[in-house]
PDB file of N, CA and C in Angstrom:
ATOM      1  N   UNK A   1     -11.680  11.628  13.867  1.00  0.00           N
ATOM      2  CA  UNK A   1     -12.270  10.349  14.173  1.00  0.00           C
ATOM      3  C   UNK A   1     -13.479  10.079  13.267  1.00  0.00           C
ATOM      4  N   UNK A   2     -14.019  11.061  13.181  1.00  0.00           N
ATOM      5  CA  UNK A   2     -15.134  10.735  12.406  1.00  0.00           C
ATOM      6  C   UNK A   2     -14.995  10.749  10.547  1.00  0.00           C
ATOM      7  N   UNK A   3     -14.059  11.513  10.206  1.00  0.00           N
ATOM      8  CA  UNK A   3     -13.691  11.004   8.509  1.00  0.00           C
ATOM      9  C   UNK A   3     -12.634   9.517   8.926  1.00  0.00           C
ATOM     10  N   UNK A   4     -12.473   9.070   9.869  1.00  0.00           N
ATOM     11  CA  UNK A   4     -12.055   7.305   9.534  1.00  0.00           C
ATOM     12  C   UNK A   4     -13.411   6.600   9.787  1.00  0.00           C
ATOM     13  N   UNK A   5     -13.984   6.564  10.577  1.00  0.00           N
ATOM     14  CA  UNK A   5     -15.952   6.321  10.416  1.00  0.00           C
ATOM     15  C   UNK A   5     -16.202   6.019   9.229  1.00  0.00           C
ATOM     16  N   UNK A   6     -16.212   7.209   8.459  1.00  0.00           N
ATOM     17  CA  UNK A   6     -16.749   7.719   6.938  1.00  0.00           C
ATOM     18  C   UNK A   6     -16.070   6.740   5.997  1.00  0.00           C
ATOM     19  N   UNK A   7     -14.313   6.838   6.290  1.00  0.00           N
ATOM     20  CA  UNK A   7     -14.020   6.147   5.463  1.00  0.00           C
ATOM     21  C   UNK A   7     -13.953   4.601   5.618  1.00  0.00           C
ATOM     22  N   UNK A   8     -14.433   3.796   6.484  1.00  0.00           N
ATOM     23  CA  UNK A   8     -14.238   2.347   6.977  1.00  0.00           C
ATOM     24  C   UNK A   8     -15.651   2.334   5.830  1.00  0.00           C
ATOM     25  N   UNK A   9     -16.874   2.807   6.174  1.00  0.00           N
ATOM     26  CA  UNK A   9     -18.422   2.729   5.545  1.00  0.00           C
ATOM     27  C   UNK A   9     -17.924   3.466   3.663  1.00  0.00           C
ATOM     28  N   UNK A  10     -17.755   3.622   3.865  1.00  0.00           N
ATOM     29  CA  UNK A  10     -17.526   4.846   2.272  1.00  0.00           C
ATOM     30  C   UNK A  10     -16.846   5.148   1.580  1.00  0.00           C
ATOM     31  N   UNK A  11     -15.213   4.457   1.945  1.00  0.00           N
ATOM     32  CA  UNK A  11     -14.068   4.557   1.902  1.00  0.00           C
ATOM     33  C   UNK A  11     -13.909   3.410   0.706  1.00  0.00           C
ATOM     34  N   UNK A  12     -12.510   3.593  -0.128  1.00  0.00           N
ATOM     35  CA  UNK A  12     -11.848   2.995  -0.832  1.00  0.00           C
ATOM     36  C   UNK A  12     -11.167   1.417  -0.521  1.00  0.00           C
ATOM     37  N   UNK A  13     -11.962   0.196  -0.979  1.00  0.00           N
ATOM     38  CA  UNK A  13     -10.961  -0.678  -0.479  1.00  0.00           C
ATOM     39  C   UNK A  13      -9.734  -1.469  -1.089  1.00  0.00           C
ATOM     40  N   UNK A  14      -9.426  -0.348  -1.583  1.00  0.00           N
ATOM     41  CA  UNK A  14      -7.861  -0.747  -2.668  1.00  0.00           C
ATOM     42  C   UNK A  14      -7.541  -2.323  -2.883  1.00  0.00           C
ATOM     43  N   UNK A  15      -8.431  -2.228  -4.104  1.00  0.00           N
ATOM     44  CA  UNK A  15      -8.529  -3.997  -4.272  1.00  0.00           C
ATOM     45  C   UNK A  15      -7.849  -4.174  -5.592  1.00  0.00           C
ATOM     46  N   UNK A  16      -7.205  -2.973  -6.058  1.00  0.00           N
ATOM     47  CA  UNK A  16      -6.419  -2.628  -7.375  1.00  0.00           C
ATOM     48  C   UNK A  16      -5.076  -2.088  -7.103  1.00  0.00           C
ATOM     49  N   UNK A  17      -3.767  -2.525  -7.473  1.00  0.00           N
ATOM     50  CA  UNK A  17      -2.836  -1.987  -6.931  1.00  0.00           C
ATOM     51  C   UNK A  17      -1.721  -1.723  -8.245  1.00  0.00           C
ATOM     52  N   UNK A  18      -1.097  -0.882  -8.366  1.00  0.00           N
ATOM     53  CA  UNK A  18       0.188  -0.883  -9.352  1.00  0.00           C
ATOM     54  C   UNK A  18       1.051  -2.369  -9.195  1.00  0.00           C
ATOM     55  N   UNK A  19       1.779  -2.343  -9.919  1.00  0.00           N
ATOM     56  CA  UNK A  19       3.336  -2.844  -9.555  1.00  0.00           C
ATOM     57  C   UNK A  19       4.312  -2.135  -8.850  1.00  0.00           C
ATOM     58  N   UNK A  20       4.675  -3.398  -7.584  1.00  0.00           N
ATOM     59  CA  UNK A  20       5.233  -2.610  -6.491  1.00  0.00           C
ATOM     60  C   UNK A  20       6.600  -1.423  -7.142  1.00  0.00           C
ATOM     61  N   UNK A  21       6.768   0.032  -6.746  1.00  0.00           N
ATOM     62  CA  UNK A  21       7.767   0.881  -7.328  1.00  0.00           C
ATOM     63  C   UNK A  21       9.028   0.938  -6.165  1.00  0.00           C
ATOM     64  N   UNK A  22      10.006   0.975  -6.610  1.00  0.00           N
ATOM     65  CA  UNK A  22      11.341   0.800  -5.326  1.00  0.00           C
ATOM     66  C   UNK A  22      12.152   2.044  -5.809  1.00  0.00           C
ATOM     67  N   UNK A  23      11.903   2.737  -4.161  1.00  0.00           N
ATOM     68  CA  UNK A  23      12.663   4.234  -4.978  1.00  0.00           C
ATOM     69  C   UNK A  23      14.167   4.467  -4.646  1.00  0.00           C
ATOM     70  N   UNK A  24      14.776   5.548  -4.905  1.00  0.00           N
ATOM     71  CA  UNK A  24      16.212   5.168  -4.693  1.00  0.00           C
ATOM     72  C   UNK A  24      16.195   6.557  -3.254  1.00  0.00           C
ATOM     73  N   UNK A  25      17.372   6.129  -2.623  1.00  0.00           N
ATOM     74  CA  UNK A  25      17.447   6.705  -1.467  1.00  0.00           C
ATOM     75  C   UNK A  25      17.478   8.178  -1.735  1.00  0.00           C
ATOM     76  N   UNK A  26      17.638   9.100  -1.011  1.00  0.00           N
ATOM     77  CA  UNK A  26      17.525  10.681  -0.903  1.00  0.00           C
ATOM     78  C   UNK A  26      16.527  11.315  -0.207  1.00  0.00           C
ATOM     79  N   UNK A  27      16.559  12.499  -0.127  1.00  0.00           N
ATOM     80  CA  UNK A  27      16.194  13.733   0.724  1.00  0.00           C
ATOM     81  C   UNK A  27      14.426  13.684   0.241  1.00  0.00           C
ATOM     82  N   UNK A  28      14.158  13.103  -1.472  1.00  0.00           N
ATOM     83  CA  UNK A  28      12.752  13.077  -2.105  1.00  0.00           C
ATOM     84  C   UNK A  28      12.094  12.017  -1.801  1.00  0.00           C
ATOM     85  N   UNK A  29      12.291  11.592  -0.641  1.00  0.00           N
ATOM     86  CA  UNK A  29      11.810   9.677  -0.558  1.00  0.00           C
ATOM     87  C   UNK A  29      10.241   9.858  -0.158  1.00  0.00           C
ATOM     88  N   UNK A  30       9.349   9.130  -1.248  1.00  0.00           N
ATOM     89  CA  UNK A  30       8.030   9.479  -0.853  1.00  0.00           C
ATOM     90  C   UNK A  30       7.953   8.924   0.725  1.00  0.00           C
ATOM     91  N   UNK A  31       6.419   9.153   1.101  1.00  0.00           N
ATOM     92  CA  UNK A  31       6.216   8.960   2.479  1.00  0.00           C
ATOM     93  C   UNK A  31       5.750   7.167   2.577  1.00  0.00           C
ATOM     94  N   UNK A  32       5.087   7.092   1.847  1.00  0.00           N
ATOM     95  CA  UNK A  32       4.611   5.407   1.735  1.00  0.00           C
ATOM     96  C   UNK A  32       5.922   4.794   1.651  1.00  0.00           C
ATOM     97  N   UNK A  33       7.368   4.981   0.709  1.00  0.00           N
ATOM     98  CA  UNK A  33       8.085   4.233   0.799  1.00  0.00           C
ATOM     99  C   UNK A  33       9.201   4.492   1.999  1.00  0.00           C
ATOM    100  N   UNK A  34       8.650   5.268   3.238  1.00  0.00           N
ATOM    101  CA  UNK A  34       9.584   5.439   4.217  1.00  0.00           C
ATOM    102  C   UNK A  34       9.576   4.222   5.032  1.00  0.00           C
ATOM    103  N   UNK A  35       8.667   3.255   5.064  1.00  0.00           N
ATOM    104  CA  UNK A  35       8.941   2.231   5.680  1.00  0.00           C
ATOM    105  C   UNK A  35       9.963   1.134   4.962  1.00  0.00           C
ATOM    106  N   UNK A  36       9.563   0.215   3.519  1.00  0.00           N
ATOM    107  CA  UNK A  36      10.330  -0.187   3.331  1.00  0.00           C
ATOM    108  C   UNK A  36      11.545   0.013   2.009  1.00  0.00           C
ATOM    109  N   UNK A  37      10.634   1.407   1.927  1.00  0.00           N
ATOM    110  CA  UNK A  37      11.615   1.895   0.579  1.00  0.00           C
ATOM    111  C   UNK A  37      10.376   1.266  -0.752  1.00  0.00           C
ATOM    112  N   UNK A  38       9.648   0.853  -0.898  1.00  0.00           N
ATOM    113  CA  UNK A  38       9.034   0.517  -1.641  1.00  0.00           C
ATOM    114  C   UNK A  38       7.241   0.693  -1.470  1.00  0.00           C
ATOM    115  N   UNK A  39       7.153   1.065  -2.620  1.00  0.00           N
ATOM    116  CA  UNK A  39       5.311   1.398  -2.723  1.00  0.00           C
ATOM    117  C   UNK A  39       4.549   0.702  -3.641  1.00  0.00           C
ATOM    118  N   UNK A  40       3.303   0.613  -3.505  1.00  0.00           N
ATOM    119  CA  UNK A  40       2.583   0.634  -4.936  1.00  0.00           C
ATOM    120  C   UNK A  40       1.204   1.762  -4.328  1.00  0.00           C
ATOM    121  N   UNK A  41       0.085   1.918  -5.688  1.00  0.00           N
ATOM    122  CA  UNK A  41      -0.467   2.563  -5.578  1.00  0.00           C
ATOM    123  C   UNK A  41      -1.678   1.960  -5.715  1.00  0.00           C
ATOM    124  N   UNK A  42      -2.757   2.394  -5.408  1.00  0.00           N
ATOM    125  CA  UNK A  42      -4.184   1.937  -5.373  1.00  0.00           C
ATOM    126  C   UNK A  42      -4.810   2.688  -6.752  1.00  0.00           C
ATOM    127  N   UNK A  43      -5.047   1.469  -7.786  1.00  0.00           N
ATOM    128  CA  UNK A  43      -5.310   2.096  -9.288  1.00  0.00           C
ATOM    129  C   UNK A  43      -7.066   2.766  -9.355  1.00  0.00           C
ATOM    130  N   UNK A  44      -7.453   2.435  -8.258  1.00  0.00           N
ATOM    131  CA  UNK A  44      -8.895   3.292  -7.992  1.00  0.00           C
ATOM    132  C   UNK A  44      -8.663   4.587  -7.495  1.00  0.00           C
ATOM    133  N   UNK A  45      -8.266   5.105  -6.310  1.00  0.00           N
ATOM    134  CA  UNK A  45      -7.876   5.848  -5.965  1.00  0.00           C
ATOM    135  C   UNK A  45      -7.047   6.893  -5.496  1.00  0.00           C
ATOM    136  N   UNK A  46      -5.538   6.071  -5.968  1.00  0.00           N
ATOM    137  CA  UNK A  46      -4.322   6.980  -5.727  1.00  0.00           C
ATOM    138  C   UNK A  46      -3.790   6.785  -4.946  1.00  0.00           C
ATOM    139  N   UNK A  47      -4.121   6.178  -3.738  1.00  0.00           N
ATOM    140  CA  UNK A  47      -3.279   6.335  -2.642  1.00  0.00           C
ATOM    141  C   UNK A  47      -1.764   5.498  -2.707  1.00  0.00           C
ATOM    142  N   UNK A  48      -1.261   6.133  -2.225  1.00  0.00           N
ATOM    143  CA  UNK A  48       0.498   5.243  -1.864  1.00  0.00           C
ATOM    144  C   UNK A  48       0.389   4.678  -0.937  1.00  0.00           C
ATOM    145  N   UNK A  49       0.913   3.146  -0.821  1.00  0.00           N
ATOM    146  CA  UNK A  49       1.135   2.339  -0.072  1.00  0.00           C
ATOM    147  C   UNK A  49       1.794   1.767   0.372  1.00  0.00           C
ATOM    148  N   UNK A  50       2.916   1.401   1.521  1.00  0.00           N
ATOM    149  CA  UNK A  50       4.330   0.794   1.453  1.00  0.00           C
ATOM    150  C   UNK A  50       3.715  -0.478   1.241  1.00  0.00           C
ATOM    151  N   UNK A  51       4.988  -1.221   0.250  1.00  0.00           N
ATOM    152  CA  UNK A  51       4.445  -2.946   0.239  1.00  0.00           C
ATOM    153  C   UNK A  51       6.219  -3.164   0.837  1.00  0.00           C
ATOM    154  N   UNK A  52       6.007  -4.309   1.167  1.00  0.00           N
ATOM    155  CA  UNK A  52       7.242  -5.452   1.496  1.00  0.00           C
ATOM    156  C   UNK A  52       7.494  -6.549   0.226  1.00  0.00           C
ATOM    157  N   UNK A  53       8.707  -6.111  -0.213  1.00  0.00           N
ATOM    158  CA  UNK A  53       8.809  -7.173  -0.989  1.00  0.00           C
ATOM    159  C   UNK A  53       9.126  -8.647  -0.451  1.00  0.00           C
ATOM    160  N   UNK A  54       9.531  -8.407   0.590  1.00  0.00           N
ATOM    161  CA  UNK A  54       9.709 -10.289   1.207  1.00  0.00           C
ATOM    162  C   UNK A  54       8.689 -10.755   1.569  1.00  0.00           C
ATOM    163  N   UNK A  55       7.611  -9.918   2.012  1.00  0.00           N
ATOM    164  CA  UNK A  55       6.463 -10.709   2.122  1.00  0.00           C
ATOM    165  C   UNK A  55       5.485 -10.888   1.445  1.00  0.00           C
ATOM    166  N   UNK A  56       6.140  -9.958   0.155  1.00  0.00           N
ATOM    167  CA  UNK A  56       4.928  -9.590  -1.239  1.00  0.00           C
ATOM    168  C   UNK A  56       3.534  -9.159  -0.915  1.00  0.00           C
ATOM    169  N   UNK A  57       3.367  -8.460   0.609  1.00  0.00           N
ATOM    170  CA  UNK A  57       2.122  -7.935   0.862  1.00  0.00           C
ATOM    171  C   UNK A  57       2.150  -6.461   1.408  1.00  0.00           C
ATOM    172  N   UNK A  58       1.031  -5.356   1.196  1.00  0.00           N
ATOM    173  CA  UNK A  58       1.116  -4.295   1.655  1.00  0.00           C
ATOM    174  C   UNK A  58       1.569  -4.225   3.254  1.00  0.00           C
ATOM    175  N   UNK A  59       2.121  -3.192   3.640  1.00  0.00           N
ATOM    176  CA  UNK A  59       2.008  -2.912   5.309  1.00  0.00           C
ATOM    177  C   UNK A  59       1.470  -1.983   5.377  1.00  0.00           C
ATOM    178  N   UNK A  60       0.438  -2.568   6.548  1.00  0.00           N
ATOM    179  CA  UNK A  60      -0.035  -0.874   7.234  1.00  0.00           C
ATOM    180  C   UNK A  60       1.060  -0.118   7.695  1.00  0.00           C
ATOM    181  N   UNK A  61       0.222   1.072   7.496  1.00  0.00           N
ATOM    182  CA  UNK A  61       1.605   2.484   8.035  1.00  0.00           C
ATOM    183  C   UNK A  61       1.248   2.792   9.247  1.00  0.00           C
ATOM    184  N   UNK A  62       0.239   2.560   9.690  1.00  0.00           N
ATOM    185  CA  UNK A  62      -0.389   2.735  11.297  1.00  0.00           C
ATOM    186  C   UNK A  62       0.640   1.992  12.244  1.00  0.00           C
ATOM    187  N   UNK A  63       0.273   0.129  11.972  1.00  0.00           N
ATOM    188  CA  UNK A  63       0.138  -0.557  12.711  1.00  0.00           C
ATOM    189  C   UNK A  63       2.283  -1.442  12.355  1.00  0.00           C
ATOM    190  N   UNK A  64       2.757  -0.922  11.014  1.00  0.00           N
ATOM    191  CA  UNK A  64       3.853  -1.211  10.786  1.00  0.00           C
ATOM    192  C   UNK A  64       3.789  -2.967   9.859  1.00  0.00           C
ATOM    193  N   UNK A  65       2.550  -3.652  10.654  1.00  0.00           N
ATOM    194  CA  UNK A  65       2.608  -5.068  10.653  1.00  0.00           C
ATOM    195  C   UNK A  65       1.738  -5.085   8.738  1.00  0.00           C
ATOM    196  N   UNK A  66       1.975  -6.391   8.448  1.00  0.00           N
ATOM    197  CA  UNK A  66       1.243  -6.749   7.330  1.00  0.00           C
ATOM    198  C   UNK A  66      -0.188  -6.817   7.265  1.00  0.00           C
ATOM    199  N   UNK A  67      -1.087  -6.436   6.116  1.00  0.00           N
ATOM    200  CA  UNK A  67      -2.185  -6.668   6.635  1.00  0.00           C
ATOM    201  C   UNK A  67      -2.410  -7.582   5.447  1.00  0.00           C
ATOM    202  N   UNK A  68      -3.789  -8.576   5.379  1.00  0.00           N
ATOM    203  CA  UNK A  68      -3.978  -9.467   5.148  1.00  0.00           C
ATOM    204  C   UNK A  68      -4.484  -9.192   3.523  1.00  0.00           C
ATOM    205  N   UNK A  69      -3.310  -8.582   2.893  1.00  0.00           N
ATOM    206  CA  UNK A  69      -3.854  -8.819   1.265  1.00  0.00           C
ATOM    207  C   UNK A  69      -2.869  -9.971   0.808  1.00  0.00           C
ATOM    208  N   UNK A  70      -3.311 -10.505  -0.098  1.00  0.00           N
ATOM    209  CA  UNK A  70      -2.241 -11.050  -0.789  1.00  0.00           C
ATOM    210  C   UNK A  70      -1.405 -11.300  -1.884  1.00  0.00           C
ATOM    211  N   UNK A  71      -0.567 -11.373  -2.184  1.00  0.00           N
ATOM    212  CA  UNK A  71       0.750 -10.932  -3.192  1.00  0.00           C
ATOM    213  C   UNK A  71       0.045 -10.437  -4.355  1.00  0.00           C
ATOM    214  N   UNK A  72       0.675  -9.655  -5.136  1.00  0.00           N
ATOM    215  CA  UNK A  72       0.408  -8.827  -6.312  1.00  0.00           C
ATOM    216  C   UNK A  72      -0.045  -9.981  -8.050  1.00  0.00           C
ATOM    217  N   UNK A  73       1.082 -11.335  -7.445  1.00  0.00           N
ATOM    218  CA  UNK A  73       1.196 -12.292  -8.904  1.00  0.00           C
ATOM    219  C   UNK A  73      -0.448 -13.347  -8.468  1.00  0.00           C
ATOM    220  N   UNK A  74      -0.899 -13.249  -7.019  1.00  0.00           N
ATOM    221  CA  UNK A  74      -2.243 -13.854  -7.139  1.00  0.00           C
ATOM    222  C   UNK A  74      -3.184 -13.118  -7.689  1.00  0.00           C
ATOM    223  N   UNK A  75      -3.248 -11.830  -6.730  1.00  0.00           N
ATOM    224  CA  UNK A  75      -4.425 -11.102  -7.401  1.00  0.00           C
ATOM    225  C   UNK A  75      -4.473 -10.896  -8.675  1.00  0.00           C
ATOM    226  N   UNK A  76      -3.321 -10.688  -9.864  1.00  0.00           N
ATOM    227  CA  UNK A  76      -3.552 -10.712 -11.431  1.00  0.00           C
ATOM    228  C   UNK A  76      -4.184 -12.171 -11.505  1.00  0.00           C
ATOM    229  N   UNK A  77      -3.457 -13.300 -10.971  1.00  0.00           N
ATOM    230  CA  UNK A  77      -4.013 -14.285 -11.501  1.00  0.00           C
ATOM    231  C   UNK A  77      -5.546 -14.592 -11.537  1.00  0.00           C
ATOM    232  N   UNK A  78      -5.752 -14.328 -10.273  1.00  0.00           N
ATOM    233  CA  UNK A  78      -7.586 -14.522 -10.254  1.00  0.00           C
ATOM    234  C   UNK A  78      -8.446 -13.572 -10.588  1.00  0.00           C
TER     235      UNK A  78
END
């Protein structure tokens, strides 16, 4: 409980992301793309992230639902 504390105050807010990666099925399926089969990564810090391509936004892995970033072709744009 207390390193999510740490990390809400101190933590990474992945405001940099790859291009979403779509992996192919098998036994090696990363963990970020176990939700929709698809990831990108946080270019600050590494982390894997499932994104949705129909909704072109990350999902939390907690909560399943979308959280409020938005699509990959805005954020290059601005």
């Amino acid at each position: 409980m207390i390193a999510k504390l740490l990390d809400v105050f101190f933590g990474c807010w992945h405001a940099r992301y790859s291009f979403p990666i779509t992996v192919r099925t098998g036994p090696r399926r990363i963990k970020a793309a176990s939700l929709t089969g698809t990831y990108v990564v946080c270019l600050d810090c590494g982390k894997e992230l499932p994104y949705d391509w129909k909704e072109m936004r990350v999902v939390s892995p907690d909560s399943g639902r979308s959280k409020g970033v938005p699509s990959l072709a805005t954020k290059e744009a601005a």
